[in-house]
PDB file of N, CA and C in Angstrom:
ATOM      1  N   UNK A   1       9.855 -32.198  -1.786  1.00  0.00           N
ATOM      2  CA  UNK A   1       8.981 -31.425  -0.950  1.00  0.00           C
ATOM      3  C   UNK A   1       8.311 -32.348   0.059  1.00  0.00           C
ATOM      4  N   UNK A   2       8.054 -31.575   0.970  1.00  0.00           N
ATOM      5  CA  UNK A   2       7.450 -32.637   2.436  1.00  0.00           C
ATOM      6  C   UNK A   2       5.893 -32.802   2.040  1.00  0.00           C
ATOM      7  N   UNK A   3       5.216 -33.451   2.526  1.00  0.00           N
ATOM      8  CA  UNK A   3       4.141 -33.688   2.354  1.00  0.00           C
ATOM      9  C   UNK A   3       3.498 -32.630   3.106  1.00  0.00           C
ATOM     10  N   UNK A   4       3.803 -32.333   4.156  1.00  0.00           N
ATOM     11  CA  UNK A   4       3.047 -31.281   5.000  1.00  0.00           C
ATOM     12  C   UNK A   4       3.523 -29.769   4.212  1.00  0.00           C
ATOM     13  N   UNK A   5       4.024 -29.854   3.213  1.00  0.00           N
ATOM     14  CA  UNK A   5       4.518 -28.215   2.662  1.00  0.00           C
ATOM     15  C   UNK A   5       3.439 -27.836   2.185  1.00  0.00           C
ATOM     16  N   UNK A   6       3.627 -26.660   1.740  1.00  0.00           N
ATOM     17  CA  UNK A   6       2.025 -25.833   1.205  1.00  0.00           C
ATOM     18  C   UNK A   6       2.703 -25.105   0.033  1.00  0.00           C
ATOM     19  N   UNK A   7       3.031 -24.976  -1.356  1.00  0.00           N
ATOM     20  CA  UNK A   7       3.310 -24.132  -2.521  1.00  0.00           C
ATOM     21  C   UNK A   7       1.781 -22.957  -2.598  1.00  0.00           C
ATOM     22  N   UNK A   8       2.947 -21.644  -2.294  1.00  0.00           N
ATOM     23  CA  UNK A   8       1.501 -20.580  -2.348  1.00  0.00           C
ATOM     24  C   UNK A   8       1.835 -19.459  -3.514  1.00  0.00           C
ATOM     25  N   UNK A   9       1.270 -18.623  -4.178  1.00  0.00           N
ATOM     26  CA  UNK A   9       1.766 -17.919  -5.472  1.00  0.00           C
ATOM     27  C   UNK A   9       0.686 -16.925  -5.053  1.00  0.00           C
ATOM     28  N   UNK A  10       1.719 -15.599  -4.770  1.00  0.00           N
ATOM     29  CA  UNK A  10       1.913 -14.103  -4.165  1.00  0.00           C
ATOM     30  C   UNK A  10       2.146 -13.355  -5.217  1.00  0.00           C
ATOM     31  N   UNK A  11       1.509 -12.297  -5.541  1.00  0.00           N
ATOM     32  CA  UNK A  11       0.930 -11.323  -6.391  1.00  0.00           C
ATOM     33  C   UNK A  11       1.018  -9.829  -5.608  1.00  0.00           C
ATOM     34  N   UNK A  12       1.325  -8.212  -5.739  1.00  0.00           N
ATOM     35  CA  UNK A  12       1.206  -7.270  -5.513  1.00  0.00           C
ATOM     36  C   UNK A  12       1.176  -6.124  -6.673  1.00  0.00           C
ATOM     37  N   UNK A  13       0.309  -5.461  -6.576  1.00  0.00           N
ATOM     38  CA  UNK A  13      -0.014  -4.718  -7.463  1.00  0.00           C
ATOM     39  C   UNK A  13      -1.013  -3.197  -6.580  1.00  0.00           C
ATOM     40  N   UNK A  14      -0.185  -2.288  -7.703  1.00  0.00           N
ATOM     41  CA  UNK A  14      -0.279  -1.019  -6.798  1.00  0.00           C
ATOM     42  C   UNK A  14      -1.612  -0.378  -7.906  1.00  0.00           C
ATOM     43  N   UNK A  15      -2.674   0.621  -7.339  1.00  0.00           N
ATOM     44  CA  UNK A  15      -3.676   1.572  -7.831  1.00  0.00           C
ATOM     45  C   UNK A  15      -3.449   2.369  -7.450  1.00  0.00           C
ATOM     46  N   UNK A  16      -4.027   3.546  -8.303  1.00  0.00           N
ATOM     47  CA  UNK A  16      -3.316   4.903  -8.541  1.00  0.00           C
ATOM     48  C   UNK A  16      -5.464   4.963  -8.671  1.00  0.00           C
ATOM     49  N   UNK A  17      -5.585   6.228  -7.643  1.00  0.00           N
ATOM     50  CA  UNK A  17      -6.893   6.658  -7.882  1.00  0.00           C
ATOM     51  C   UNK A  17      -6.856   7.653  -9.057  1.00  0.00           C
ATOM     52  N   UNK A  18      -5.688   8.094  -9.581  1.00  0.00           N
ATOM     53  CA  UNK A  18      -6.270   9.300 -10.477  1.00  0.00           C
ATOM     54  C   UNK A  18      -6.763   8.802 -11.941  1.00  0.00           C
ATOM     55  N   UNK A  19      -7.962   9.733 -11.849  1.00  0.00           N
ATOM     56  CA  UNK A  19      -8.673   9.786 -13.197  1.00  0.00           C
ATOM     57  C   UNK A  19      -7.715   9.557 -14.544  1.00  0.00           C
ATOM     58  N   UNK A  20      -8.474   8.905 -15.469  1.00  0.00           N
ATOM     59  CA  UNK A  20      -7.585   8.754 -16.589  1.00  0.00           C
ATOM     60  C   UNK A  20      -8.315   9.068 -17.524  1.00  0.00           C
ATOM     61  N   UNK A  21      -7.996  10.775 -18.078  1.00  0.00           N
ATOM     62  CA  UNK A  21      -9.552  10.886 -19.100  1.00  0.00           C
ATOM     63  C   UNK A  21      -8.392  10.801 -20.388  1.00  0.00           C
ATOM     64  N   UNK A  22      -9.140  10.320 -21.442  1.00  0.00           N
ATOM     65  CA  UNK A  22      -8.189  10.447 -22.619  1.00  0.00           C
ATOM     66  C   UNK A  22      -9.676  11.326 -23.509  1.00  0.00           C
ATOM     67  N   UNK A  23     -10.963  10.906 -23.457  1.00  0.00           N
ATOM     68  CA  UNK A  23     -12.051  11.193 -24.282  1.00  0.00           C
ATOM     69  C   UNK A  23     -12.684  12.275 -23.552  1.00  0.00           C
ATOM     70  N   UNK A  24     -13.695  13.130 -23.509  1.00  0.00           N
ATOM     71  CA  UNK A  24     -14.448  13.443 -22.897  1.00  0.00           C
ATOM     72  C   UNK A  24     -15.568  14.869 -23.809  1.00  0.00           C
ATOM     73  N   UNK A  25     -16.261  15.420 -23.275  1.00  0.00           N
ATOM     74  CA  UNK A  25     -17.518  15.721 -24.089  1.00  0.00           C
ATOM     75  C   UNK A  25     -17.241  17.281 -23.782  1.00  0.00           C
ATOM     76  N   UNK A  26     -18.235  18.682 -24.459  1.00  0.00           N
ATOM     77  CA  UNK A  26     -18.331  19.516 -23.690  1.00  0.00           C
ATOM     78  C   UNK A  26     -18.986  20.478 -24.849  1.00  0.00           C
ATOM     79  N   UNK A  27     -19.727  21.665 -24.697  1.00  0.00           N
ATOM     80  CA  UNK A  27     -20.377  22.254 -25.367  1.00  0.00           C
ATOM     81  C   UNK A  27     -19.799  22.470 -26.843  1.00  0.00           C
ATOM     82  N   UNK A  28     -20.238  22.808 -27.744  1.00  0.00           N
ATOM     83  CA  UNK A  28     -19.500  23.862 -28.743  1.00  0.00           C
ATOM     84  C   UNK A  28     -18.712  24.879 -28.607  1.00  0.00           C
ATOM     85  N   UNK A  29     -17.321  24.929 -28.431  1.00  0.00           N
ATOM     86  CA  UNK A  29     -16.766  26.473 -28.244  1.00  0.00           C
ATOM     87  C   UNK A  29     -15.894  26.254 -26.642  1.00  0.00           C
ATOM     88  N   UNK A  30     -16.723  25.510 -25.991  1.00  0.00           N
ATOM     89  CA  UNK A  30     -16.054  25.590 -24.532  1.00  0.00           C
ATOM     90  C   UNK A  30     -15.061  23.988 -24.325  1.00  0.00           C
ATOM     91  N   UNK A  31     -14.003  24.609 -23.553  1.00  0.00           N
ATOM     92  CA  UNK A  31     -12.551  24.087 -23.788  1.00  0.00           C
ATOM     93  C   UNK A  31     -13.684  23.032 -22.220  1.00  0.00           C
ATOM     94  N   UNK A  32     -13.513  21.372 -22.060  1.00  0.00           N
ATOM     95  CA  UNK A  32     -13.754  20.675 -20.997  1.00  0.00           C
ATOM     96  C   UNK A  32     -12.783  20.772 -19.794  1.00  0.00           C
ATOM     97  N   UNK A  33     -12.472  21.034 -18.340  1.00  0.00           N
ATOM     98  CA  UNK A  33     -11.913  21.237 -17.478  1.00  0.00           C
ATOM     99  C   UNK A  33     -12.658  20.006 -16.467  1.00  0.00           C
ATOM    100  N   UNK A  34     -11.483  19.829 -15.877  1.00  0.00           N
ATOM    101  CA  UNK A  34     -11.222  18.785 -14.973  1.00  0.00           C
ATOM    102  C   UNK A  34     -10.999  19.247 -13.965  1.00  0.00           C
ATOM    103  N   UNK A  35     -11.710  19.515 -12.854  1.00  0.00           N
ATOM    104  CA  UNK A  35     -11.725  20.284 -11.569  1.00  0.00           C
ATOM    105  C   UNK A  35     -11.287  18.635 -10.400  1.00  0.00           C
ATOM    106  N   UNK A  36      -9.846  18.736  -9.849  1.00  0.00           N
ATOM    107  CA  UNK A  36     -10.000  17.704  -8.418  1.00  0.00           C
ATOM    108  C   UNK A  36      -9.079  18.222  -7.600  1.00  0.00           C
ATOM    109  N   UNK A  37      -9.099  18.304  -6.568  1.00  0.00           N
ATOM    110  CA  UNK A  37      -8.342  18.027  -5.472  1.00  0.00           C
ATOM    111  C   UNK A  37      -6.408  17.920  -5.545  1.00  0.00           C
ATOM    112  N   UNK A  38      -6.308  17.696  -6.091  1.00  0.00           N
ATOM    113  CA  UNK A  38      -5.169  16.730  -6.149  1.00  0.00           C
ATOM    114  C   UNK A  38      -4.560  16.128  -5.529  1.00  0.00           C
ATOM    115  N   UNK A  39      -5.324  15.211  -4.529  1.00  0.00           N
ATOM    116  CA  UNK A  39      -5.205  14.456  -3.272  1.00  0.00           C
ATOM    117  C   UNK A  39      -5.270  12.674  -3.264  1.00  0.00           C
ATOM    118  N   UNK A  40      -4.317  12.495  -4.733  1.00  0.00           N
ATOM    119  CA  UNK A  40      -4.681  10.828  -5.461  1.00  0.00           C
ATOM    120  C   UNK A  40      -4.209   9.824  -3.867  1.00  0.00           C
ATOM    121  N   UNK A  41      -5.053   9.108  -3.588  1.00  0.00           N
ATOM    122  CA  UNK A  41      -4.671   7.701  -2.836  1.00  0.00           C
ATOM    123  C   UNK A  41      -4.098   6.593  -3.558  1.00  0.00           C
ATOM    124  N   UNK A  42      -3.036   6.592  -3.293  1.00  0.00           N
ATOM    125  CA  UNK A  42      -2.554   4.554  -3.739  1.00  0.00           C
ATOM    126  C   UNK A  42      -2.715   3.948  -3.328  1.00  0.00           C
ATOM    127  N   UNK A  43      -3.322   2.683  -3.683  1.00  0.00           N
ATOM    128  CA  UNK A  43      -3.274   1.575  -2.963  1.00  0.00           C
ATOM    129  C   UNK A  43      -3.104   0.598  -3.523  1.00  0.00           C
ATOM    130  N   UNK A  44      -2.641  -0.646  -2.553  1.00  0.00           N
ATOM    131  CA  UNK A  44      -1.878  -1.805  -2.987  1.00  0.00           C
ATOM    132  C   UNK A  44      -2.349  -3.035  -2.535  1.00  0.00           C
ATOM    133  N   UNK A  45      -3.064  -3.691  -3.709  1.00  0.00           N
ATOM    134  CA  UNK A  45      -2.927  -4.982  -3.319  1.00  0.00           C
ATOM    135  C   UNK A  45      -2.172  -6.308  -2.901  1.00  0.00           C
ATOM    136  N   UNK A  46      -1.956  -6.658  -2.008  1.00  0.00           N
ATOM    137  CA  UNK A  46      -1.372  -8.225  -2.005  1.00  0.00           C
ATOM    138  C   UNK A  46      -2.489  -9.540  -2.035  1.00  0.00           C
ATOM    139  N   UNK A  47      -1.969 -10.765  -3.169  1.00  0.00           N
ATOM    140  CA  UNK A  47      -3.099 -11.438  -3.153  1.00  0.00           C
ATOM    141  C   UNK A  47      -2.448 -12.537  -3.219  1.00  0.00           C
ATOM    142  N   UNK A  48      -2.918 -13.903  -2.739  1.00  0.00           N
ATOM    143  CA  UNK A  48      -1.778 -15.014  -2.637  1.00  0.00           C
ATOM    144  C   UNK A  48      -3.259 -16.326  -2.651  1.00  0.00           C
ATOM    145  N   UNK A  49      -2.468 -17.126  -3.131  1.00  0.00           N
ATOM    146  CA  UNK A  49      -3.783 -18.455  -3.615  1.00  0.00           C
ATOM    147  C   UNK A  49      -2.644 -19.314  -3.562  1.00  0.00           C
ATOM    148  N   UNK A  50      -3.431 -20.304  -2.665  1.00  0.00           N
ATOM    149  CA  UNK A  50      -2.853 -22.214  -2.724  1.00  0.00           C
ATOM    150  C   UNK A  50      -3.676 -22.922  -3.478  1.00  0.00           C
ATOM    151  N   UNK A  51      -3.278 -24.386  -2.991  1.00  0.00           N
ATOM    152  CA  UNK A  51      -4.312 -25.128  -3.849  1.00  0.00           C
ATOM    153  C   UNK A  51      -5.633 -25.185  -3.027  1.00  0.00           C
ATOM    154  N   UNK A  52      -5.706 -24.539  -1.941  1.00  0.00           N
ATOM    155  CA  UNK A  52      -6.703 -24.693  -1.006  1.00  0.00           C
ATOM    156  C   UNK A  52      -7.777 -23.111  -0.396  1.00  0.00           C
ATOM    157  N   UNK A  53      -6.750 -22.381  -0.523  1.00  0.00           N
ATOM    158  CA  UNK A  53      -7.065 -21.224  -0.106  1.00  0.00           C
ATOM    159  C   UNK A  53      -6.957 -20.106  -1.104  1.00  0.00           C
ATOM    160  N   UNK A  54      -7.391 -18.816  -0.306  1.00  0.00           N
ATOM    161  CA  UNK A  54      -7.445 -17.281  -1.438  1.00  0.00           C
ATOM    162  C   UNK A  54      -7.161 -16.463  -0.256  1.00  0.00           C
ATOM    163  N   UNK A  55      -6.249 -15.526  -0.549  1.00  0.00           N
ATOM    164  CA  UNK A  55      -6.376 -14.513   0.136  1.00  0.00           C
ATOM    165  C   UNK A  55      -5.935 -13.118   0.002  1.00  0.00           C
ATOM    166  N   UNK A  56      -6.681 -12.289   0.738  1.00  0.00           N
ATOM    167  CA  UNK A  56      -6.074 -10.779  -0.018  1.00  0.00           C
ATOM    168  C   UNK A  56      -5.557  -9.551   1.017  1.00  0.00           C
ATOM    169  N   UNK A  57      -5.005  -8.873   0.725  1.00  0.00           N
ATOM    170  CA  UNK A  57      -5.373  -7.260   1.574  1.00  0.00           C
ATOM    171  C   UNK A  57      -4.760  -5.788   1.033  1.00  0.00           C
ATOM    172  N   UNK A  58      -5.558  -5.113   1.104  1.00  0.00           N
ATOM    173  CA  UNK A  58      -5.566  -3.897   0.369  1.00  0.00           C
ATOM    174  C   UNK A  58      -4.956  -2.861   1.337  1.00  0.00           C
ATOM    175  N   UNK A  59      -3.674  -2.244   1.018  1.00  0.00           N
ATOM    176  CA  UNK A  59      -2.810  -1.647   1.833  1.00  0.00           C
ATOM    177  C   UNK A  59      -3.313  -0.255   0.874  1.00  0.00           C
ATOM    178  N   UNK A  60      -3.229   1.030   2.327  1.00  0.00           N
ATOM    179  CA  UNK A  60      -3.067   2.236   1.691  1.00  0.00           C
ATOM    180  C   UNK A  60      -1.763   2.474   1.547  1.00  0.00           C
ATOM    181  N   UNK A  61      -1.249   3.094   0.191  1.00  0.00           N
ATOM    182  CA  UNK A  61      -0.374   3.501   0.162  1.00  0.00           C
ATOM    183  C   UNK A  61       0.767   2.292  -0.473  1.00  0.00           C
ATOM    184  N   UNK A  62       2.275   2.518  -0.117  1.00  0.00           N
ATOM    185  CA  UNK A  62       3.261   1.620  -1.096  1.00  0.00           C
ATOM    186  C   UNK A  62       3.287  -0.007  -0.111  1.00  0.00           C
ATOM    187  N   UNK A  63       3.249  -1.230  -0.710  1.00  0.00           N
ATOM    188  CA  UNK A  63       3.694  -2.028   0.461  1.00  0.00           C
ATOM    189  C   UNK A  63       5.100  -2.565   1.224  1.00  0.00           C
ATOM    190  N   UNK A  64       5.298  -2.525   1.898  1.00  0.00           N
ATOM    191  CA  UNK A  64       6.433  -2.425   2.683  1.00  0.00           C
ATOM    192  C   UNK A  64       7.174  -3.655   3.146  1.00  0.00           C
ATOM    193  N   UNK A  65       7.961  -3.864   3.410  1.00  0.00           N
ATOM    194  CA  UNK A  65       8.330  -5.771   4.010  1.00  0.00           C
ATOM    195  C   UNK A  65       8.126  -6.159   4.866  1.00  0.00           C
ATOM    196  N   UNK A  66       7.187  -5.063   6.102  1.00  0.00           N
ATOM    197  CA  UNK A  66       6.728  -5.600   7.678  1.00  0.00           C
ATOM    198  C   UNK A  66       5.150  -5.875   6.939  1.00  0.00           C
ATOM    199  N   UNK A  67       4.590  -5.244   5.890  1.00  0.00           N
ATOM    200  CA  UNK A  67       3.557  -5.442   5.439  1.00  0.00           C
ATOM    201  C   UNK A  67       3.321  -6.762   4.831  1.00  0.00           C
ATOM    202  N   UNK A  68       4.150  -7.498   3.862  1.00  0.00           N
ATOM    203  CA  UNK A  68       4.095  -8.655   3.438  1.00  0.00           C
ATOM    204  C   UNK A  68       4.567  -9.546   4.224  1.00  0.00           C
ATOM    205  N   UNK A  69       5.643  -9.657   5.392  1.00  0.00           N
ATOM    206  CA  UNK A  69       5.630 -10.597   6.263  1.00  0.00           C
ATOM    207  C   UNK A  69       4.662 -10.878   6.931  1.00  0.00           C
ATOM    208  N   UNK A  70       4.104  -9.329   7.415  1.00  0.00           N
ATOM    209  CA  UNK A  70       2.739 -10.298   8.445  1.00  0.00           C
ATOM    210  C   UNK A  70       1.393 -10.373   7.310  1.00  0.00           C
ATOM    211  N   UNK A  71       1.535  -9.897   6.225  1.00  0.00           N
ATOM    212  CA  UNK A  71       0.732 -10.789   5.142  1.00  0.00           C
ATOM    213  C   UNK A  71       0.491 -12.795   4.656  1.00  0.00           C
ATOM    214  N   UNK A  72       1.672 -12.679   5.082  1.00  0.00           N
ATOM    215  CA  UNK A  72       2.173 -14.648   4.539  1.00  0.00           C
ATOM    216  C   UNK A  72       1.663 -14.794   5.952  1.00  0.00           C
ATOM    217  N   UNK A  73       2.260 -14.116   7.485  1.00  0.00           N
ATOM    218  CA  UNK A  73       1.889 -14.722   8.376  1.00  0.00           C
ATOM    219  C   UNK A  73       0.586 -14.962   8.837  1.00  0.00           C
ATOM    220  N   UNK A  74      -0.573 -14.575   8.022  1.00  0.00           N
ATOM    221  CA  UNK A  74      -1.875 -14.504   8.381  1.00  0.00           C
ATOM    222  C   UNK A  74      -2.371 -14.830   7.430  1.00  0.00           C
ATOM    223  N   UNK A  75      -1.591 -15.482   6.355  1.00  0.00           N
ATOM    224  CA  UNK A  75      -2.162 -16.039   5.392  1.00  0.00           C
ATOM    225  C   UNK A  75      -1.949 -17.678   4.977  1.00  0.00           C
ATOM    226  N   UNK A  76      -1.067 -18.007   6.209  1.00  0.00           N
ATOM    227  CA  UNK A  76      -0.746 -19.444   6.050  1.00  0.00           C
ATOM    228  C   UNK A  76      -1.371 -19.975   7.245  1.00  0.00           C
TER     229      UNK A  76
END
Protein backbone atom coordinates (compact mmCIF):
# COMPACT_ATOMS: atom_id res chain seq x y z
CA UNK A 1 0.00 0.00 0.00
CA UNK A 2 1.21 3.62 -0.83
CA UNK A 3 1.76 5.73 1.87
CA UNK A 4 -0.59 8.36 0.62
CA UNK A 5 -3.57 5.50 0.54
CA UNK A 6 -6.38 5.89 2.97
CA UNK A 7 -8.13 2.15 4.13
CA UNK A 8 -11.89 3.30 4.83
CA UNK A 9 -14.69 0.63 6.22
CA UNK A 10 -18.34 1.38 4.68
CA UNK A 11 -21.38 0.20 6.41
CA UNK A 12 -25.28 0.52 5.01
CA UNK A 13 -28.12 -0.28 6.79
CA UNK A 14 -31.76 0.24 5.98
CA UNK A 15 -34.88 1.53 8.79
CA UNK A 16 -38.16 0.62 8.46
CA UNK A 17 -40.37 3.36 10.45
CA UNK A 18 -43.07 0.86 11.24
CA UNK A 19 -44.08 0.31 14.71
CA UNK A 20 -43.14 -2.94 16.23
CA UNK A 21 -45.71 -3.68 18.99
CA UNK A 22 -45.32 -7.22 20.29
CA UNK A 23 -46.73 -6.04 24.14
CA UNK A 24 -49.20 -3.53 24.71
CA UNK A 25 -51.98 -2.56 27.42
CA UNK A 26 -55.81 -1.89 27.19
CA UNK A 27 -58.93 -1.96 29.38
CA UNK A 28 -60.62 -5.17 30.63
CA UNK A 29 -62.77 -6.66 27.85
CA UNK A 30 -61.54 -4.25 25.07
CA UNK A 31 -59.49 -5.87 22.20
CA UNK A 32 -56.11 -2.82 21.84
CA UNK A 33 -56.15 -1.34 18.12
CA UNK A 34 -53.46 0.23 16.37
CA UNK A 35 -54.78 3.09 14.33
CA UNK A 36 -51.76 4.49 11.41
CA UNK A 37 -51.64 5.66 8.23
CA UNK A 38 -49.94 3.15 6.48
CA UNK A 39 -47.50 5.47 5.02
CA UNK A 40 -44.00 3.61 6.59
CA UNK A 41 -40.73 5.74 5.38
CA UNK A 42 -37.38 3.81 4.86
CA UNK A 43 -34.49 4.99 5.37
CA UNK A 44 -30.95 4.22 4.86
CA UNK A 45 -27.99 4.77 6.36
CA UNK A 46 -24.47 4.90 4.85
CA UNK A 47 -21.63 5.27 7.38
CA UNK A 48 -17.88 4.96 6.61
CA UNK A 49 -14.84 5.65 9.28
CA UNK A 50 -10.93 5.89 8.60
CA UNK A 51 -8.35 6.09 10.87
CA UNK A 52 -8.92 9.78 10.77
CA UNK A 53 -12.34 10.56 9.93
CA UNK A 54 -16.38 9.62 10.45
CA UNK A 55 -18.85 10.02 8.21
CA UNK A 56 -22.50 9.56 7.50
CA UNK A 57 -25.76 10.18 5.41
CA UNK A 58 -29.19 9.24 5.80
CA UNK A 59 -30.91 8.49 2.44
CA UNK A 60 -34.79 8.39 2.13
CA UNK A 61 -35.75 5.43 0.89
CA UNK A 62 -33.45 2.21 -0.74
CA UNK A 63 -29.68 3.27 -1.50
CA UNK A 64 -28.74 3.22 -4.92
CA UNK A 65 -25.07 3.15 -6.68
CA UNK A 66 -25.22 6.98 -7.86
CA UNK A 67 -25.99 7.30 -4.06
CA UNK A 68 -22.88 5.56 -2.68
CA UNK A 69 -20.54 6.81 -5.35
CA UNK A 70 -21.11 10.33 -4.62
CA UNK A 71 -21.14 9.12 -0.92
CA UNK A 72 -17.17 7.89 -1.01
CA UNK A 73 -16.87 11.00 -3.25
CA UNK A 74 -17.63 13.42 -0.46
CA UNK A 75 -16.37 11.39 1.91
CA UNK A 76 -12.75 11.12 0.95
Amino acid sequence: MRPSSKVIFLDESGISQNPYTIKTWSLIGKTPILRHKMSWKKLSVIGAISKKDFHFQIITGSVKSQDLIYFLLIST
